[in-house]
Protein backbone atom coordinates (compact mmCIF):
# COMPACT_ATOMS: atom_id res chain seq x y z
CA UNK A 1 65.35 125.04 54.03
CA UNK A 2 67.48 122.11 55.15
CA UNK A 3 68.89 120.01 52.24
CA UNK A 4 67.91 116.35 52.32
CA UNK A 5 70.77 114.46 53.09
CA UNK A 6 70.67 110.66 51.74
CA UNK A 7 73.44 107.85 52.21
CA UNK A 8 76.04 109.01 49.72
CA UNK A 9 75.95 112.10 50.82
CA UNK A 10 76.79 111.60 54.14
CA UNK A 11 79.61 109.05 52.95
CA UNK A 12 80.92 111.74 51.37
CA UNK A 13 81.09 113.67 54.23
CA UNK A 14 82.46 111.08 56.81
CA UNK A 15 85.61 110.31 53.77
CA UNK A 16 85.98 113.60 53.58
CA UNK A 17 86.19 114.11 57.61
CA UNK A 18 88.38 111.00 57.80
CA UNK A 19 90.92 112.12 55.76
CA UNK A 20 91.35 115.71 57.54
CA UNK A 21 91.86 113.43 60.64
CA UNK A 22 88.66 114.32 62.12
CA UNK A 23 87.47 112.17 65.33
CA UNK A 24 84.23 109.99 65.18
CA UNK A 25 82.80 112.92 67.81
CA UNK A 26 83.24 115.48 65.19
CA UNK A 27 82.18 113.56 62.25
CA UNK A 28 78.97 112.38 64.12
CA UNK A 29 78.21 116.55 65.22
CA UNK A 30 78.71 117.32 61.65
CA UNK A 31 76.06 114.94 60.33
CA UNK A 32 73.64 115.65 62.71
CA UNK A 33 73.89 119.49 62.37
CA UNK A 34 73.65 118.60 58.56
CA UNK A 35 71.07 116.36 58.47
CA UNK A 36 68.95 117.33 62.17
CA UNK A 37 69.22 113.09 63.06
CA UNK A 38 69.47 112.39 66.67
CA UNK A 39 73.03 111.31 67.97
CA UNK A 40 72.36 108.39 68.41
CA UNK A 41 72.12 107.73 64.53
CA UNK A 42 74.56 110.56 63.91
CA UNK A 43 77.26 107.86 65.37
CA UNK A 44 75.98 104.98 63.74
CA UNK A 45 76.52 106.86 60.44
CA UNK A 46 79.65 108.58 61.86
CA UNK A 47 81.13 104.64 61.88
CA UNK A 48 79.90 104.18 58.25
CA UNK A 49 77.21 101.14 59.54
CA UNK A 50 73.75 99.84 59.04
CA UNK A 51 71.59 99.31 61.16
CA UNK A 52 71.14 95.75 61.04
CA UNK A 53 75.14 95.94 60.98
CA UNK A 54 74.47 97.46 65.01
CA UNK A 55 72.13 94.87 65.75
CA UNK A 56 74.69 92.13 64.82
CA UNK A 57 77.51 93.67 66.71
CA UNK A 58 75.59 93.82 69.61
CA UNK A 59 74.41 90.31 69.73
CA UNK A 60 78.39 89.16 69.37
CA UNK A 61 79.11 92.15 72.14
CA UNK A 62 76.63 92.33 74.55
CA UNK A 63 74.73 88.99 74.22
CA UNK A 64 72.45 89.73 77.05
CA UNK A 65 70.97 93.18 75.62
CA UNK A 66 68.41 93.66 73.20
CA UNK A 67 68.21 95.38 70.58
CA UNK A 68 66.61 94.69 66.96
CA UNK A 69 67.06 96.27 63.81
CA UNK A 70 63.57 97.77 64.13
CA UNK A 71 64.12 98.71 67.83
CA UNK A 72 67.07 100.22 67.10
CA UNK A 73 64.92 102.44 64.30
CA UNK A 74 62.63 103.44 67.48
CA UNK A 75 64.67 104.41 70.00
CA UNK A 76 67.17 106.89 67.23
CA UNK A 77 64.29 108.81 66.50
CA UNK A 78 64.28 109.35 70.32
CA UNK A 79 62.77 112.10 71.64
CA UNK A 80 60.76 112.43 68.58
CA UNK A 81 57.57 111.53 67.86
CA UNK A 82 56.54 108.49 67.40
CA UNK A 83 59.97 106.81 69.23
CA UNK A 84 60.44 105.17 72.11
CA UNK A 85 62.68 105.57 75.14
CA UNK A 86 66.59 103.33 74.98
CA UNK A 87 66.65 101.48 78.48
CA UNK A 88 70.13 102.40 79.93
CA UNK A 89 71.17 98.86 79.22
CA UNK A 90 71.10 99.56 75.30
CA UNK A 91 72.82 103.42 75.65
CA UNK A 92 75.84 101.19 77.44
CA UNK A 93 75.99 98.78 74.81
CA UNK A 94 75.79 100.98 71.71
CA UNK A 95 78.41 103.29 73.56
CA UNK A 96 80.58 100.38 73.32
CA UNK A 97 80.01 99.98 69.64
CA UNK A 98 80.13 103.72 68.73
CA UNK A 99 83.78 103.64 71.07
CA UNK A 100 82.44 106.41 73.07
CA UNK A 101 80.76 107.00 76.40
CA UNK A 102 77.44 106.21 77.74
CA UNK A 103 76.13 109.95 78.52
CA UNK A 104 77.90 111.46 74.66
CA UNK A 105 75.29 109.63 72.92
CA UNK A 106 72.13 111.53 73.99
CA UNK A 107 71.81 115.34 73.60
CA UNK A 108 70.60 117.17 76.72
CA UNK A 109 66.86 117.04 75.81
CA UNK A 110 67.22 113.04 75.05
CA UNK A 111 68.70 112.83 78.33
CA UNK A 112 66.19 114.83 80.29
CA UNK A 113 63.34 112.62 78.82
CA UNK A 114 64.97 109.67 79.62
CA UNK A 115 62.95 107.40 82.50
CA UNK A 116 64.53 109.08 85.99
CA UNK A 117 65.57 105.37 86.50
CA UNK A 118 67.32 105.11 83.49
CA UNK A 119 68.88 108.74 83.36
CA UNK A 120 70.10 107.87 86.89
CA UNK A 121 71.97 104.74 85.43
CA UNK A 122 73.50 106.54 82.38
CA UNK A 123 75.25 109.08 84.13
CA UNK A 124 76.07 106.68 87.55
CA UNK A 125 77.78 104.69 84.91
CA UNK A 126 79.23 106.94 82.67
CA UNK A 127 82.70 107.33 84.16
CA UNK A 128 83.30 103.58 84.11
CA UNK A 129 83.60 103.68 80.02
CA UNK A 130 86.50 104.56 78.24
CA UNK A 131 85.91 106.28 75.23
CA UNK A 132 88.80 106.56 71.88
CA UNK A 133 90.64 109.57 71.34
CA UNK A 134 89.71 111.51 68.16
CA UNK A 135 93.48 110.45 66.67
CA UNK A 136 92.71 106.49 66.89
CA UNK A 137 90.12 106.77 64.19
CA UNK A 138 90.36 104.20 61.51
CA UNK A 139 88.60 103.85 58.21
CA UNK A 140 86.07 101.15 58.95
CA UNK A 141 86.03 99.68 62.73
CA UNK A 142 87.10 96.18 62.81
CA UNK A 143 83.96 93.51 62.94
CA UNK A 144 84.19 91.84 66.21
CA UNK A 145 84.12 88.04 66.12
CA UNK A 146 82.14 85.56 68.63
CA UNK A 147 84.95 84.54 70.72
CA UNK A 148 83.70 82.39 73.32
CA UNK A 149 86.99 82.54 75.32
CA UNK A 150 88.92 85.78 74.80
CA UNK A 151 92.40 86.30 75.20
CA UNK A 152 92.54 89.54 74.19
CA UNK A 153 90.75 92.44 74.19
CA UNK A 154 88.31 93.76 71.47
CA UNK A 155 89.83 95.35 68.34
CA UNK A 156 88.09 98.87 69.29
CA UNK A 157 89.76 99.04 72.44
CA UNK A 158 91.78 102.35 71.83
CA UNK A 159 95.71 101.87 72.71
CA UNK A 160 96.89 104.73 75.43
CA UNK A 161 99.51 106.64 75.61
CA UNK A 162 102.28 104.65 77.28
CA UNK A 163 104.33 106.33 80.30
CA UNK A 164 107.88 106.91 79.40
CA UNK A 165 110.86 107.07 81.74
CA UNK A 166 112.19 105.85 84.91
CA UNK A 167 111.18 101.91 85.34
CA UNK A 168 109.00 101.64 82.42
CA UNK A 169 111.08 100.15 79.79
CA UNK A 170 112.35 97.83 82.65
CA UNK A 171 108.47 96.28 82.46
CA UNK A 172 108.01 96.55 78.56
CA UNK A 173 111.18 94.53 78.43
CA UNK A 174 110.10 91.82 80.40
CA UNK A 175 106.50 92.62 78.84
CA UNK A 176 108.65 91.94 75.50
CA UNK A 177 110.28 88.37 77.44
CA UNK A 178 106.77 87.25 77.72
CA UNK A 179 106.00 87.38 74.02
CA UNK A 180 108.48 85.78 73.18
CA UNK A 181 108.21 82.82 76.23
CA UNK A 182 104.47 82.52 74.79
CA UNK A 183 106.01 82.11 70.85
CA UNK A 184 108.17 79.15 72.19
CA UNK A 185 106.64 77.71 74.94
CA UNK A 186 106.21 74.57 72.81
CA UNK A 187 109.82 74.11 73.00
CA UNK A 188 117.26 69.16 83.46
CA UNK A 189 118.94 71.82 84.35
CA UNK A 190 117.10 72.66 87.42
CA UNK A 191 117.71 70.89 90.84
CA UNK A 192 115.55 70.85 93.41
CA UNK A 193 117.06 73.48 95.63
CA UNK A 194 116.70 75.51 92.72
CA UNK A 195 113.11 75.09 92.65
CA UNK A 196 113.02 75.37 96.29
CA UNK A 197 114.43 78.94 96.41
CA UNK A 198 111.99 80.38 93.38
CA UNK A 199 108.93 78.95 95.01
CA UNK A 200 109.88 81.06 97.73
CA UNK A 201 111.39 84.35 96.69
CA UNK A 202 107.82 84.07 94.60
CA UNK A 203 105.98 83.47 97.73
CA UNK A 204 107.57 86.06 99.59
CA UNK A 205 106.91 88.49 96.46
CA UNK A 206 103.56 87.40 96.37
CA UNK A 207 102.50 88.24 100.33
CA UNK A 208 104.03 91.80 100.22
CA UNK A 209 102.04 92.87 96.92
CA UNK A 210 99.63 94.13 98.92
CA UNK A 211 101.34 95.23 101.55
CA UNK A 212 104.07 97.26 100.26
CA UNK A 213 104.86 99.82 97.39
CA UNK A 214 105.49 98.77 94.08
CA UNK A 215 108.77 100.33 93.43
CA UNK A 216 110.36 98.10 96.78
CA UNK A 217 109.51 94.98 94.60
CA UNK A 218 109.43 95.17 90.86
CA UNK A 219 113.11 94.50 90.14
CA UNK A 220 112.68 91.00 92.12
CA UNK A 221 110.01 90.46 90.13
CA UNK A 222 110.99 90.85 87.29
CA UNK A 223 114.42 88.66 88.13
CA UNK A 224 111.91 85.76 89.14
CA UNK A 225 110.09 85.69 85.67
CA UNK A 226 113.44 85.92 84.30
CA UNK A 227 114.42 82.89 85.69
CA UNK A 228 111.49 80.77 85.65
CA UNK A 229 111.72 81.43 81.63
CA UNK A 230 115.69 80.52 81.48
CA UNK A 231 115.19 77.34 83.27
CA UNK A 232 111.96 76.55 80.98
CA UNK A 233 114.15 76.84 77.97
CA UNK A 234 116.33 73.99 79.22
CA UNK A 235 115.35 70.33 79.81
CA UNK A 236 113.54 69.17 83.09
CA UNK A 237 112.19 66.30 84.76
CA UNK A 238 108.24 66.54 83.83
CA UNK A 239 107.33 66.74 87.47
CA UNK A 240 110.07 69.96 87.61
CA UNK A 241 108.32 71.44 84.62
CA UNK A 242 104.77 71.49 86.41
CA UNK A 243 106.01 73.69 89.18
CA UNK A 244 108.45 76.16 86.74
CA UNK A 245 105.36 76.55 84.79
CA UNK A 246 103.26 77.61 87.66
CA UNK A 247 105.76 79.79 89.45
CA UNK A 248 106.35 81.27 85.75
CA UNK A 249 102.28 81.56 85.84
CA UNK A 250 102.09 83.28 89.04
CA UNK A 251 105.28 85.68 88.20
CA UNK A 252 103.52 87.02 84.99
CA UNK A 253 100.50 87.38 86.44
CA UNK A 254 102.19 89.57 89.36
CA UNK A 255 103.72 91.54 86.84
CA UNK A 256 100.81 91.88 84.77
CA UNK A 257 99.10 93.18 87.90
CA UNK A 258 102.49 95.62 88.44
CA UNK A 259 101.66 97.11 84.29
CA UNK A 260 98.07 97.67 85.50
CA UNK A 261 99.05 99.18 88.65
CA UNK A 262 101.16 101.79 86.55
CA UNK A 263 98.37 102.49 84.34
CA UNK A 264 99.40 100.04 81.57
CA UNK A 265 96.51 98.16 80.59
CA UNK A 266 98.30 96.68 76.86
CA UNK A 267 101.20 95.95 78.52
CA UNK A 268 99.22 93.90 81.29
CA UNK A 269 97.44 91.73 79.07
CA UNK A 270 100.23 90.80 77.27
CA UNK A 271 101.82 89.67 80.41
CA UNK A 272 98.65 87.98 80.98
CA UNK A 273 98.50 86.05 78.05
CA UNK A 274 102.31 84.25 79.53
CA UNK A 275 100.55 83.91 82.94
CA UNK A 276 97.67 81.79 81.05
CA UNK A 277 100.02 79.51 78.66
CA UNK A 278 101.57 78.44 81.33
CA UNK A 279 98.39 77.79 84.03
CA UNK A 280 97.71 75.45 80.73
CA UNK A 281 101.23 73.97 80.50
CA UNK A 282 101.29 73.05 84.04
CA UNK A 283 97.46 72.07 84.18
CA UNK A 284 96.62 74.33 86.61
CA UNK A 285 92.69 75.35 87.18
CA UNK A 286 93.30 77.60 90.23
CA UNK A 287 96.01 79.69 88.24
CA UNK A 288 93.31 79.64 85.19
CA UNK A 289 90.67 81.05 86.79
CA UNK A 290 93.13 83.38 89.03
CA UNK A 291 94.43 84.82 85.34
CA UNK A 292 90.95 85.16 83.93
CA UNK A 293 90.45 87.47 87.10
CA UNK A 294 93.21 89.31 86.36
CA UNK A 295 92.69 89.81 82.81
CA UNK A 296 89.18 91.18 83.82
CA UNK A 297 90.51 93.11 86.54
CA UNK A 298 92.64 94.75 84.23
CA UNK A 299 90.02 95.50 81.52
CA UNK A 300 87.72 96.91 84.32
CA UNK A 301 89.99 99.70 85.06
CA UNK A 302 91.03 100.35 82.04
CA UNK A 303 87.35 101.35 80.94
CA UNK A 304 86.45 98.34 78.64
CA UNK A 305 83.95 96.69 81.01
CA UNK A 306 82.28 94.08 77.91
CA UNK A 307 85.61 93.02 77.84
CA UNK A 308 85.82 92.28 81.59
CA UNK A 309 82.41 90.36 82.02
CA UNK A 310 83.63 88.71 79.38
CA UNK A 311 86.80 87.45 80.95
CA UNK A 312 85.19 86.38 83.69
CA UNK A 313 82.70 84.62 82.27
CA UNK A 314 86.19 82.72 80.50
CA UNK A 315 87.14 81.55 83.55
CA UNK A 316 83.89 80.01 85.39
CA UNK A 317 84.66 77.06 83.85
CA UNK A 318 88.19 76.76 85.47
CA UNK A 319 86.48 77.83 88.69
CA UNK A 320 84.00 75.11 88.77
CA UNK A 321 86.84 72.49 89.22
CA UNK A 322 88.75 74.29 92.10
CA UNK A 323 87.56 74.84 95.28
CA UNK A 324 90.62 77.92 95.84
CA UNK A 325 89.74 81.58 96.75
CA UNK A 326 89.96 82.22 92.57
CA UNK A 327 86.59 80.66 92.38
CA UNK A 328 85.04 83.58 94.67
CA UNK A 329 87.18 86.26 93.09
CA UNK A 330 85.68 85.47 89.29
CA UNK A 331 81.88 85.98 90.14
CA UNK A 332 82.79 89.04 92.46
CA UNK A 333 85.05 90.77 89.63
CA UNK A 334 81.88 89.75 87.04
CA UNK A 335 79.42 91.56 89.02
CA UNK A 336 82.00 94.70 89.21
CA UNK A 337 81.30 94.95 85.41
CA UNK A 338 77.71 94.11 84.83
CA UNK A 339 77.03 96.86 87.67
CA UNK A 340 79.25 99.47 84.99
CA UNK A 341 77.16 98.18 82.34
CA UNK A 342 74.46 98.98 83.73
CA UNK A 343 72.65 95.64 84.36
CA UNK A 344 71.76 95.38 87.88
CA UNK A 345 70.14 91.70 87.76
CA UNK A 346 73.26 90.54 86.63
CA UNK A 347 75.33 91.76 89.08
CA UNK A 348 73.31 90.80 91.95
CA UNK A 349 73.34 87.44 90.63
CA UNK A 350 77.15 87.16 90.38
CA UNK A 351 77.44 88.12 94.00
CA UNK A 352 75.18 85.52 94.99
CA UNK A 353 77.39 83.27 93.10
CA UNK A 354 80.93 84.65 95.10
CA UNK A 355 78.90 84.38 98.32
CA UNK A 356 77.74 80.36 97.19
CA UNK A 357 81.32 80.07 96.04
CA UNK A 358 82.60 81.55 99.40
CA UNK A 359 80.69 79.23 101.71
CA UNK A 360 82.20 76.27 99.70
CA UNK A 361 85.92 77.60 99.44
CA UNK A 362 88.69 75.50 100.15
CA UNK A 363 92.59 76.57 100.35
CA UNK A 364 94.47 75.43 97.16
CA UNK A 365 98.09 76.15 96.79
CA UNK A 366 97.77 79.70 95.54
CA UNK A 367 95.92 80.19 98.39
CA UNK A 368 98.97 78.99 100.60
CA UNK A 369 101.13 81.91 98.25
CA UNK A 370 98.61 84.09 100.25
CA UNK A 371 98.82 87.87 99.54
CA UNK A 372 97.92 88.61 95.79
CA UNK A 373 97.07 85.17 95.31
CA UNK A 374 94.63 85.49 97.57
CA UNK A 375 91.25 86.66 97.79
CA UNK A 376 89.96 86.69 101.30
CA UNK A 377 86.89 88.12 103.15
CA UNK A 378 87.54 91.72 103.55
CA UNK A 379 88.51 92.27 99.71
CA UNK A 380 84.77 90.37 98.63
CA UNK A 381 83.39 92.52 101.17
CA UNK A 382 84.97 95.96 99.10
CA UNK A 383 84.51 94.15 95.55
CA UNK A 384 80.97 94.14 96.28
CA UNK A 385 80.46 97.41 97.68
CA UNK A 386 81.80 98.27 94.18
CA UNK A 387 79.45 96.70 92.38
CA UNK A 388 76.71 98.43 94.19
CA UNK A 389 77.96 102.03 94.41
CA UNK A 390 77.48 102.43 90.50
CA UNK A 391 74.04 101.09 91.18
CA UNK A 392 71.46 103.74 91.88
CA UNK A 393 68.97 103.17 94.86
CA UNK A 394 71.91 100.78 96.52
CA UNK A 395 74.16 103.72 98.27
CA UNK A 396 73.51 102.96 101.50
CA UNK A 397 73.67 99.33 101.46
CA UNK A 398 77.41 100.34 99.16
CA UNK A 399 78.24 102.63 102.17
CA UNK A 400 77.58 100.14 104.91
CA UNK A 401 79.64 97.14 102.95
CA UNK A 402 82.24 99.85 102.47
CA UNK A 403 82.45 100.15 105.86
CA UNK A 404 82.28 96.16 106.86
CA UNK A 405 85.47 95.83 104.69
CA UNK A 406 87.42 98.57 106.23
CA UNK A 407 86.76 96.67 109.89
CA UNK A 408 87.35 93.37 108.18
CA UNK A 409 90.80 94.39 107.01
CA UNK A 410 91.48 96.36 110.14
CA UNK A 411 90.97 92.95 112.46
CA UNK A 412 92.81 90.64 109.64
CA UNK A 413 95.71 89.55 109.89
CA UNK A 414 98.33 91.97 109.31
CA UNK A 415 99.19 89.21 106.27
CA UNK A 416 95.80 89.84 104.76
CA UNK A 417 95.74 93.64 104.77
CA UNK A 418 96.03 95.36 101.55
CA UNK A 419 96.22 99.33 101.29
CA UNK A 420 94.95 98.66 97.48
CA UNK A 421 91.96 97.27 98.60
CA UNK A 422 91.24 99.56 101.86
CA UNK A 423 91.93 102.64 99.71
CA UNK A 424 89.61 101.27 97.43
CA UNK A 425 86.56 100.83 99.87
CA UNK A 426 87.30 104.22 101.58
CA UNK A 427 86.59 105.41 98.01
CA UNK A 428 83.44 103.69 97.71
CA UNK A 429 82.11 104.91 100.89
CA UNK A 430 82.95 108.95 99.69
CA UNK A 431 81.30 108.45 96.06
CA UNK A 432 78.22 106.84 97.97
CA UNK A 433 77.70 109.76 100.45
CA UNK A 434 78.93 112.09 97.54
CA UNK A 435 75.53 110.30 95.76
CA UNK A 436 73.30 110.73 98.75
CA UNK A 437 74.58 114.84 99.23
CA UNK A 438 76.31 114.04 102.43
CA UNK A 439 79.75 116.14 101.66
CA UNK A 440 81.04 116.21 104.83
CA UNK A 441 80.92 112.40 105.37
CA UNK A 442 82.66 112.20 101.71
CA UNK A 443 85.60 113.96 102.51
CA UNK A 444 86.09 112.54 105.72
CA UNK A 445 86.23 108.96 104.04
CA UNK A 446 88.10 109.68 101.53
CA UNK A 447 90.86 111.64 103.52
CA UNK A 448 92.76 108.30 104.40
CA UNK A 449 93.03 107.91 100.45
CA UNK A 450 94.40 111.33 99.87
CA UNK A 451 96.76 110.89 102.36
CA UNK A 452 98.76 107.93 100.60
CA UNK A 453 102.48 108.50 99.39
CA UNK A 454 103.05 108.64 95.88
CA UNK A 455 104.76 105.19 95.52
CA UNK A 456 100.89 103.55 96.86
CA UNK A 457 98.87 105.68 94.33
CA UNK A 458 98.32 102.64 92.04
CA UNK A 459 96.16 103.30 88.98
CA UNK A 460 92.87 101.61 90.24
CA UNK A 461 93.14 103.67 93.32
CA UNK A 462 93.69 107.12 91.30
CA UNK A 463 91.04 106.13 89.36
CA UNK A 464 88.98 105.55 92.59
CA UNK A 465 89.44 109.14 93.59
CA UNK A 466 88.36 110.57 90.20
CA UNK A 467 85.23 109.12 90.53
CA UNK A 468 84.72 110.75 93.05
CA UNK A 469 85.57 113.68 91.08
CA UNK A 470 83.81 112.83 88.87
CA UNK A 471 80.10 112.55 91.25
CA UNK A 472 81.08 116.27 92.65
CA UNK A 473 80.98 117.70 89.30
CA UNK A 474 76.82 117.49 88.75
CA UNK A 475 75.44 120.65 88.71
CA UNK A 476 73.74 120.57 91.68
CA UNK A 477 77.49 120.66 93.47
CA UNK A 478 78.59 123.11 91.03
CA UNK A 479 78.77 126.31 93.49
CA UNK A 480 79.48 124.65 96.42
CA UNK A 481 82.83 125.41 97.86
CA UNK A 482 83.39 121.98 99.83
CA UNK A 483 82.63 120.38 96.56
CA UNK A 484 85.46 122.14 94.82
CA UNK A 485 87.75 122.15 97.10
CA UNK A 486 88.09 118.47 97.45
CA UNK A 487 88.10 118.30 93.30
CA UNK A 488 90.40 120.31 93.39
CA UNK A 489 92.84 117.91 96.10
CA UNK A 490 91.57 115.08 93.87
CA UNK A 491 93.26 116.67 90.76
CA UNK A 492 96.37 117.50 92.59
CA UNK A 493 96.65 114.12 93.99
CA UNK A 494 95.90 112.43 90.87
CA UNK A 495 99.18 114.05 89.54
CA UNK A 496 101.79 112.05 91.18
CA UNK A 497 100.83 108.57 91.65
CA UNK A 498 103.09 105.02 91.75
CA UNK A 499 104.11 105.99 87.82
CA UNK A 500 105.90 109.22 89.29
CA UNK A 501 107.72 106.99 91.82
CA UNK A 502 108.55 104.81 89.46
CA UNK A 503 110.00 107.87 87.42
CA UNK A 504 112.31 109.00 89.84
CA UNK A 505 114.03 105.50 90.67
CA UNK A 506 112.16 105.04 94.05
């Protein structure tokens, strides 16, 4: 006969656990073989909270979802008797609170019940979460505060493992020159040729980000941030200090894009952070809502999708007052996340905003930077065939959108082309015909991917692959040869990406 586990007993246990250095995932098995509660509650109890503690975190969290203490009573006794069904919606958010994934917090049986609409969402969007290694366990989890405009990402975001050699230290260096710009940015000796010649080596920096490898441009970019800073620190005509501040903004948000390309999430926002200081310092709503992009850009790839809706839901306010491509890119990044969170409404609704915004856009001056700076036709056209592909019922429409952005970026401009961006949408289009059991058509779109050079294998488009890695992993491909043998290129190619490059000094 099972013993009857109450509160302070399972306390005890979860101390106990704690202190071996035991991961919320094994504290949260242990407590539900003890006790026979669903995992759902196993986790809540695993973190040590209540649950009208949950409910709370949720409503700070994930405004927009549900959940009451009582419902949240329901839906852990689920598949018992007497309990009712989570909506997908509510798995998402309570993954996010238990700092694990979507799919971990229902046992196979829980799963199988689940509404076929709902099952299909779980596990479409389960890849999209990050989840914290067993090692990052604290005590108690922080309590997450109603922050209206973050600038930073939630406490519970787990840090990673940071890549060591080659060119890294070169970017947590400058990572560590943006701290410091940011602690004294409250604090002439610049002419206007000066000026004149960092306007442009940033412009030039700015049109090939997309166009050409990292490693060819991350020592000039660094140099130009370097600058911009060492001229800030001395005196300037007011007028002089307006454009420093913005070609500052616009160098740390470049480089916060480079840390994100090499898989460096922490060290992106940080850069970040400088890039947004000074978008305030010089007044500048286009470079606002341009970093508020970034900052969710960066926290969509990096797993912590709350954090990214949230982000760019910072920056609509910015984007209301500028008529600049950065006013399409916030609502099309948005939908990116409400589609991994699960919420399909919302994301249709933020593309109808980037479309509204995109009929009404007018070039501003970072739209005259062009390349990164930029966010034209073709790369709205892949953003939302992003959104959609985690979206089940929506493959086709993802695989046909997918394909309108690879012929928009094929007749652009060769200015407005960006490998990032078609590598992405080739990616799209395999995990949709991966969804709809069309292998053939999935490896054939995704070949063009697999075929990029180490130095172009940013971290969003590695990441792009192993989703579709990810989709050819179901059961239902698990004895088919095609399927494994283009996981099996996926895993090989994931291996040497733009961080290897980097590595070896290319």
């Amino acid at each position: 006969m099972r013993k009857q586990w109450g509160r302070q007993d399972i306390n005890r246990l979860r101390a106990q656990m704690i202190a071996q250095g035991r991961g919320m995932e094994e504290i949260a098995a242990e407590i539900r073989a003890q006790t026979g509660r669903s995992l759902l509650a196993s986790f809540r109890l695993a973190h040590g909270l209540s649950q009208e503690e949950v409910a709370a975190r949720i409503r700070v969290r994930s405004p927009t979802t549900v959940i009451t203490q009582a419902g949240l009573s329901w839906i852990e006794l689920f598949p018992g008797p007497s309990s009712r069904p989570p909506s997908a919606v509510q798995i998402i958010a309570l993954a996010e609170i238990y700092q694990t994934t979507p799919r971990r917090l229902l046992a196979p049986e829980a799963l199988d019940r689940l509404p076929p609409a709902e099952r299909e969402i779980v596990i479409r969007c389960d890849p999209g979460h990050a989840a914290v290694p067993g090692d990052q366990v604290s005590e108690a989890a922080p309590e997450p505060q109603p922050q209206p405009q973050p600038l930073i990402p939630s406490s519970i975001v787990p840090p990673l493992r940071r890549p060591v050699g080659g060119l890294q230290p070169e970017v947590e260096m400058a990572a560590r020159r943006a701290r410091r710009f940011v602690a004294s940015s409250e604090a002439s000796n610049v002419g206007p040729e000066t000026l004149t010649q960092l306007r442009e080596e940033t412009a030039r920096i700015a049109g090939a980000y997309l166009l050409q490898p990292l490693p060819t441009l991350l020592f000039d970019l660094i140099e130009c941030q370097d600058v911009a800073f060492r001229l800030l620190e001395g005196r300037q005509r007011p007028t002089e200090s307006v454009e420093l501040y913005l070609l500052a903004g616009i160098t740390s948000g470049m480089l916060a894009k480079a840390s994100h390309d090499m898989g460096d999430p922490h060290t992106a926002l940080t850069q970040a952070r400088a890039a947004f200081v000074c978008a305030d310092n010089a007044g500048h709503d286009g470079l606002r809502a341009w970093t508020r992009g970034l900052q969710s850009l960066t926290a969509y790839w990096a797993g912590w999708p709350n954090d990214a809706a949230r982000y760019a839901m910072a920056g609509v306010e910015f984007a209301a007052r500028t008529r600049g491509s950065s006013s399409v890119w916030l609502p099309a990044q948005e939908a990116r996340a409400w589609a991994v969170l699960g919420d399909g409404e919302q994301a249709q609704a933020a593309l109808d905003r980037a479309q509204a915004a995109r009929e009404a856009v007018e070039s501003d001056d970072l739209d005259e930077f062009g390349g990164v700076l930029s966010f034209n036709r073709p790369r709205q056209l892949y953003y939302t065939a992003d959104t959609l592909v985690w979206l089940p019922g929506n493959e086709q429409r993802a695989d046909r959108l997918a394909g309108e952005a690879l012929s928009a970026y094929a007749e652009a401009d060769p200015a407005e082309r960006a490998f990032g961006g078609e590598a992405g949408a080739r990616a799209d289009q395999s995990l949709a015909r991966v969804h709809t059991g069309d292998l053939d058509g999935a490896a054939e779109a995704l070949r063009p991917v697999l075929d990029l050079p180490a130095d172009q294998r940013n971290a969003g488009i590695v990441a792009s692959a192993m989703r579709v890695h990810n989709a050819l992993r179901v059961p239902a491909y698990a004895r088919t040869p095609q399927a494994r043998d283009l996981r099996e290129e996926i895993e090989q190619y994931s291996q040497v990406s733009v961080r290897t490059a980097l590595s070896r000094g290319r």
